[in-house]
N, C-alpha and C. Protein backbone atom coordinates (compact mmCIF):
# COMPACT_ATOMS: atom_id res chain seq x y z
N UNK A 1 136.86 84.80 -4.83
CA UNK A 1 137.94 85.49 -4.13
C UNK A 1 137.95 85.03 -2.69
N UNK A 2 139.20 84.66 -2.28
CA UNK A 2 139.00 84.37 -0.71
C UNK A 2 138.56 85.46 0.26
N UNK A 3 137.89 84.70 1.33
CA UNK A 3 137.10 85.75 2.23
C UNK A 3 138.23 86.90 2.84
N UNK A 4 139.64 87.40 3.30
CA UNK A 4 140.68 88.11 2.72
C UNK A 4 140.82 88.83 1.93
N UNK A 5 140.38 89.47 2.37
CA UNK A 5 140.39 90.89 1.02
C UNK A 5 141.93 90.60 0.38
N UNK A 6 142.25 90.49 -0.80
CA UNK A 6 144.05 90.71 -1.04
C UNK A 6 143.72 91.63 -1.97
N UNK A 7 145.00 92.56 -2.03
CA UNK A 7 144.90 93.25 -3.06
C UNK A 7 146.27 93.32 -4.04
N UNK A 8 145.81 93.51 -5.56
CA UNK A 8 147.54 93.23 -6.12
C UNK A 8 147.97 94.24 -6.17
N UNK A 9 149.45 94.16 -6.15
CA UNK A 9 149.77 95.33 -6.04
C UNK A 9 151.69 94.84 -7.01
N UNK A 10 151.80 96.22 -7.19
CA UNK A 10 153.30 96.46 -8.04
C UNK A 10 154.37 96.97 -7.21
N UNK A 11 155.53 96.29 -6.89
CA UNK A 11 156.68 96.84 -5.94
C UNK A 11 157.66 96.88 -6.71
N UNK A 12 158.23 98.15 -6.80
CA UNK A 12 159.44 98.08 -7.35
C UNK A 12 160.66 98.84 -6.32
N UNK A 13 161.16 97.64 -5.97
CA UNK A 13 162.47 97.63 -5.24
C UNK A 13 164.12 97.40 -5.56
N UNK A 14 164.96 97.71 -4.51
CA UNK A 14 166.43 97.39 -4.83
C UNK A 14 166.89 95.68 -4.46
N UNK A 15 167.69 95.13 -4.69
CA UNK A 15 167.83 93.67 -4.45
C UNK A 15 169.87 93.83 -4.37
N UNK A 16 170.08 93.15 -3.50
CA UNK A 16 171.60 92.98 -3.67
C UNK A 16 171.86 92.00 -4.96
N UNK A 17 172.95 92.19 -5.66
CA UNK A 17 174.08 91.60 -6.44
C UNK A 17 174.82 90.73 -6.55
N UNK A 18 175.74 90.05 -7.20
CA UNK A 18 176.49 89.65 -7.34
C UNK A 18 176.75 88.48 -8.52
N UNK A 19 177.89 88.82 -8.76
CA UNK A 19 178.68 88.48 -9.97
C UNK A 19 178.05 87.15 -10.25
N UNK A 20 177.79 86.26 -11.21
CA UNK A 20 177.81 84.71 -11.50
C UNK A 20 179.01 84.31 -11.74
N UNK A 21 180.00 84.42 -11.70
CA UNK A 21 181.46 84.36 -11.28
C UNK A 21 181.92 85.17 -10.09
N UNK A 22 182.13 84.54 -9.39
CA UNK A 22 182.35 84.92 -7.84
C UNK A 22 183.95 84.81 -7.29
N UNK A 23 185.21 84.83 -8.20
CA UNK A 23 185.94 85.05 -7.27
C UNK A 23 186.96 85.59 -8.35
N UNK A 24 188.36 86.18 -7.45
CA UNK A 24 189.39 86.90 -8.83
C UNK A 24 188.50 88.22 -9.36
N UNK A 25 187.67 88.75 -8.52
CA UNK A 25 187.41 89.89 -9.17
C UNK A 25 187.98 91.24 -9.28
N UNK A 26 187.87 91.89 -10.32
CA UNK A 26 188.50 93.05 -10.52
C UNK A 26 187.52 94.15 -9.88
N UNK A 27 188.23 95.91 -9.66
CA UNK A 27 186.89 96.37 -9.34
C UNK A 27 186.07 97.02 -10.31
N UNK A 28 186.73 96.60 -11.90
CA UNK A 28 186.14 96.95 -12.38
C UNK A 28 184.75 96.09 -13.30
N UNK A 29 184.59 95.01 -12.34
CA UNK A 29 183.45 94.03 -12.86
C UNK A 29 182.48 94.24 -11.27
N UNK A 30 182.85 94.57 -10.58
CA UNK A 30 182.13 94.73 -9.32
C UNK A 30 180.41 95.35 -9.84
N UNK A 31 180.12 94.47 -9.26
CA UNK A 31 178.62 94.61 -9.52
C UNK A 31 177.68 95.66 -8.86
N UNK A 32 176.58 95.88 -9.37
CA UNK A 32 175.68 97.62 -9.07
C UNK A 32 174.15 96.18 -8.49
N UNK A 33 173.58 97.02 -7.21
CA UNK A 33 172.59 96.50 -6.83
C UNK A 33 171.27 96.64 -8.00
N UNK A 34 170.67 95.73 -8.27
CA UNK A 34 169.85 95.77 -9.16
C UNK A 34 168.16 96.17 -8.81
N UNK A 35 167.58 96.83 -9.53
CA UNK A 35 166.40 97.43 -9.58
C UNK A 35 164.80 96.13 -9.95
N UNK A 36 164.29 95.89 -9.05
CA UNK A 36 163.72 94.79 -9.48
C UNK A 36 162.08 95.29 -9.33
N UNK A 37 161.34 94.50 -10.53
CA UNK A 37 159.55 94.99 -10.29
C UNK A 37 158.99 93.47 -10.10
N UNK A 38 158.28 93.91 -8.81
CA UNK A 38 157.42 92.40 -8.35
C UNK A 38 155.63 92.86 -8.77
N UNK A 39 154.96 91.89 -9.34
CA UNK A 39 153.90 92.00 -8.95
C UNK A 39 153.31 90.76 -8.78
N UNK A 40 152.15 91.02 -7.56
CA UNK A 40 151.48 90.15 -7.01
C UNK A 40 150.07 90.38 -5.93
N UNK A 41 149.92 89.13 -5.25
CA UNK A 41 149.01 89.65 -4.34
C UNK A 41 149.57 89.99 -2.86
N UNK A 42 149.59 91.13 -1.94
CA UNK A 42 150.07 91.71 -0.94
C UNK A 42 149.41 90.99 0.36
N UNK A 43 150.20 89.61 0.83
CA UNK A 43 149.73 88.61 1.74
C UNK A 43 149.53 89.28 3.01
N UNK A 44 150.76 90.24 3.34
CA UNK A 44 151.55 90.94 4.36
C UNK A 44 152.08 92.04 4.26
N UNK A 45 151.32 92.92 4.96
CA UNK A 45 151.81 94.79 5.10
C UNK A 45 152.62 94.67 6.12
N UNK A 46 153.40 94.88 6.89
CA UNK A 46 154.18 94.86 8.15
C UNK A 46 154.85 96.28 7.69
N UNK A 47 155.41 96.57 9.40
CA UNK A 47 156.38 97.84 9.32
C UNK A 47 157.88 97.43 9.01
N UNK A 48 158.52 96.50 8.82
CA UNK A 48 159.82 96.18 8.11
C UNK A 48 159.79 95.69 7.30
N UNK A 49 158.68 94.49 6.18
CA UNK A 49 158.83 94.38 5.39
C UNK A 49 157.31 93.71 4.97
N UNK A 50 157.14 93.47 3.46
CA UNK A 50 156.02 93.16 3.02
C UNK A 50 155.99 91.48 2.39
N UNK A 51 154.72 91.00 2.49
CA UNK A 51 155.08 89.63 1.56
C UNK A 51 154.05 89.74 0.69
N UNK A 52 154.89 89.33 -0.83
CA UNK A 52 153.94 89.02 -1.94
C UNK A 52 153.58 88.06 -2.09
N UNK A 53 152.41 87.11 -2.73
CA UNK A 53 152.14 86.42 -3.10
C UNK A 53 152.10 85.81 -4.82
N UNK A 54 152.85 85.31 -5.24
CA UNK A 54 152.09 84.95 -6.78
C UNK A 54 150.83 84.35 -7.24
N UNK A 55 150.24 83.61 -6.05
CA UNK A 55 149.59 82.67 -6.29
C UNK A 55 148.69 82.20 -5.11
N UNK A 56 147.64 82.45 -4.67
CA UNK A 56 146.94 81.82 -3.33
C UNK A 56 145.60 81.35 -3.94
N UNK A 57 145.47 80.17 -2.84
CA UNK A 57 144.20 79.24 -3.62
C UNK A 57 143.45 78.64 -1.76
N UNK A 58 142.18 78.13 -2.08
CA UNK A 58 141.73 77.68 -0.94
C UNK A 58 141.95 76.52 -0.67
N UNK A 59 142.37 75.50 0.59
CA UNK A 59 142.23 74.49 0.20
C UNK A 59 141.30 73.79 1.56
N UNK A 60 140.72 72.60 0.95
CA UNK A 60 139.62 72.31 1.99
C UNK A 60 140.25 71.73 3.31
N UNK A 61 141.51 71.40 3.22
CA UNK A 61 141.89 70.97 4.59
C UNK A 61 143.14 72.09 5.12
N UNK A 62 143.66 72.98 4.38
CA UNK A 62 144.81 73.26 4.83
C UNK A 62 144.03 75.26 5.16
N UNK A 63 142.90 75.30 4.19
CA UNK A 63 142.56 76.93 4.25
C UNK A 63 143.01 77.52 3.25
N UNK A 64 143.56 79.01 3.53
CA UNK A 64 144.13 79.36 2.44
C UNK A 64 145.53 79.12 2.26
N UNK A 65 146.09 78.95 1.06
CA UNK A 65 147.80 78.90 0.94
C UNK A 65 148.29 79.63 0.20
N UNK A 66 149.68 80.11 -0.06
CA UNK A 66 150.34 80.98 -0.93
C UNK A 66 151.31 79.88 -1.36
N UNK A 67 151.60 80.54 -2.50
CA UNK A 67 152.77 79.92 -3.68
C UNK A 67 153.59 80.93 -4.52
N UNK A 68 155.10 80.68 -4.28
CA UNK A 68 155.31 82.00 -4.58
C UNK A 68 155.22 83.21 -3.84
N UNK A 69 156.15 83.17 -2.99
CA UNK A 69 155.87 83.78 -2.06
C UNK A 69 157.40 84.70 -1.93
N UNK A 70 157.36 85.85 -1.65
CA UNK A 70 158.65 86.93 -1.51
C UNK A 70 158.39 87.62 -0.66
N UNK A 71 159.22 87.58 0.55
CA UNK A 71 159.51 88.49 1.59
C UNK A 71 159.86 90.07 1.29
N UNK A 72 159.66 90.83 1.37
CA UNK A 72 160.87 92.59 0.63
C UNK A 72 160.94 93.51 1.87
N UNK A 73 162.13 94.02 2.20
CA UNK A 73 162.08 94.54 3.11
C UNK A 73 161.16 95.86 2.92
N UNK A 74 160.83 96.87 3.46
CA UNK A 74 160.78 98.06 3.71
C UNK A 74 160.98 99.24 3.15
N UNK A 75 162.68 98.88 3.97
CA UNK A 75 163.97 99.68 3.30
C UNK A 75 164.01 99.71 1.66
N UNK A 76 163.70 98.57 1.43
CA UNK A 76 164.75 98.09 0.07
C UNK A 76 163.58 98.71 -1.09
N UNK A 77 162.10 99.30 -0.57
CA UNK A 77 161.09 99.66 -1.51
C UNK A 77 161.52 101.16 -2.30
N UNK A 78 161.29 101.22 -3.66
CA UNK A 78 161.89 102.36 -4.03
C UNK A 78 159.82 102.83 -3.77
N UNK A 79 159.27 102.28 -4.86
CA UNK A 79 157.95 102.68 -5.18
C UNK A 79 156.96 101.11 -5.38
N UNK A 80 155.05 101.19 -4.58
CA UNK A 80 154.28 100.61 -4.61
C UNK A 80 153.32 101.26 -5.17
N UNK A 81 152.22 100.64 -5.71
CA UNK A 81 151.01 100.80 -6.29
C UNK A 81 149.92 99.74 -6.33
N UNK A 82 149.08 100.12 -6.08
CA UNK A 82 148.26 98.82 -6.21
C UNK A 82 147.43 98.83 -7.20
N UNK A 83 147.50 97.62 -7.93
CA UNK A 83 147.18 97.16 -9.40
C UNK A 83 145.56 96.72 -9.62
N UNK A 84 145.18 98.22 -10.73
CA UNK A 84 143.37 97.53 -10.72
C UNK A 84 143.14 96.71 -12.21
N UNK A 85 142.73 95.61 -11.37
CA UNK A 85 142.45 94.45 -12.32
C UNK A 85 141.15 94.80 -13.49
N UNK A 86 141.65 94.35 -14.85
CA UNK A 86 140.30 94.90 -15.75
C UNK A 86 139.32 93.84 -15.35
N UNK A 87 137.98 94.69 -15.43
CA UNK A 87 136.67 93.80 -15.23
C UNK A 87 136.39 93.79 -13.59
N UNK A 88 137.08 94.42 -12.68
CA UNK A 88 137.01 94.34 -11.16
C UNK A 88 136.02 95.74 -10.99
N UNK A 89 135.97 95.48 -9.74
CA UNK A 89 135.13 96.24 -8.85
C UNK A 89 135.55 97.53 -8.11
N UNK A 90 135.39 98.65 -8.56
CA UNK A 90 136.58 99.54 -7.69
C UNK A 90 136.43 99.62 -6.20
């Protein structure tokens, strides 16, 4: 595990919309913001928004890196949890 404590964790947030056909719309195809579940490792706690990680590895010249990486605001969090891995350490 990198010297970084990370911990995983489950976000389930709101995400804006929109149509895959984008123009001539009616309002009755108008699209509803969608409900989305991330999980990953929590790179970044901040007070406006958080970053997940999918994927971080060490590397001998660069340190650590992330891959897969999602910004989420704040705002946009409905509910978090942080995810205990089987076989871990509480």
């Amino acid at each position: 595990m990198p010297s970084k404590s990370l911990k995983p964790i489950l976000v389930e947030w709101i995400d804006s919309c929109e149509p895959a056909v984008n123009s001539d719309i009616t309002e009755d195809e108008f699209p509803s913001p969608q409900v989305i579940q991330s999980l990953g490792w929590l790179a970044f706690d901040g007070s406006t928004h958080i970053v997940l990680a999918g994927a971080v590895k060490e590397d001998a010249y660069a340190g650590r890196t992330y891959d897969y990486v999602i910004s989420i605001p704040v705002v946009a969090i409905i509910k978090r949890e942080e995810v205990r891995l089987v076989g871990a350490s509480p």
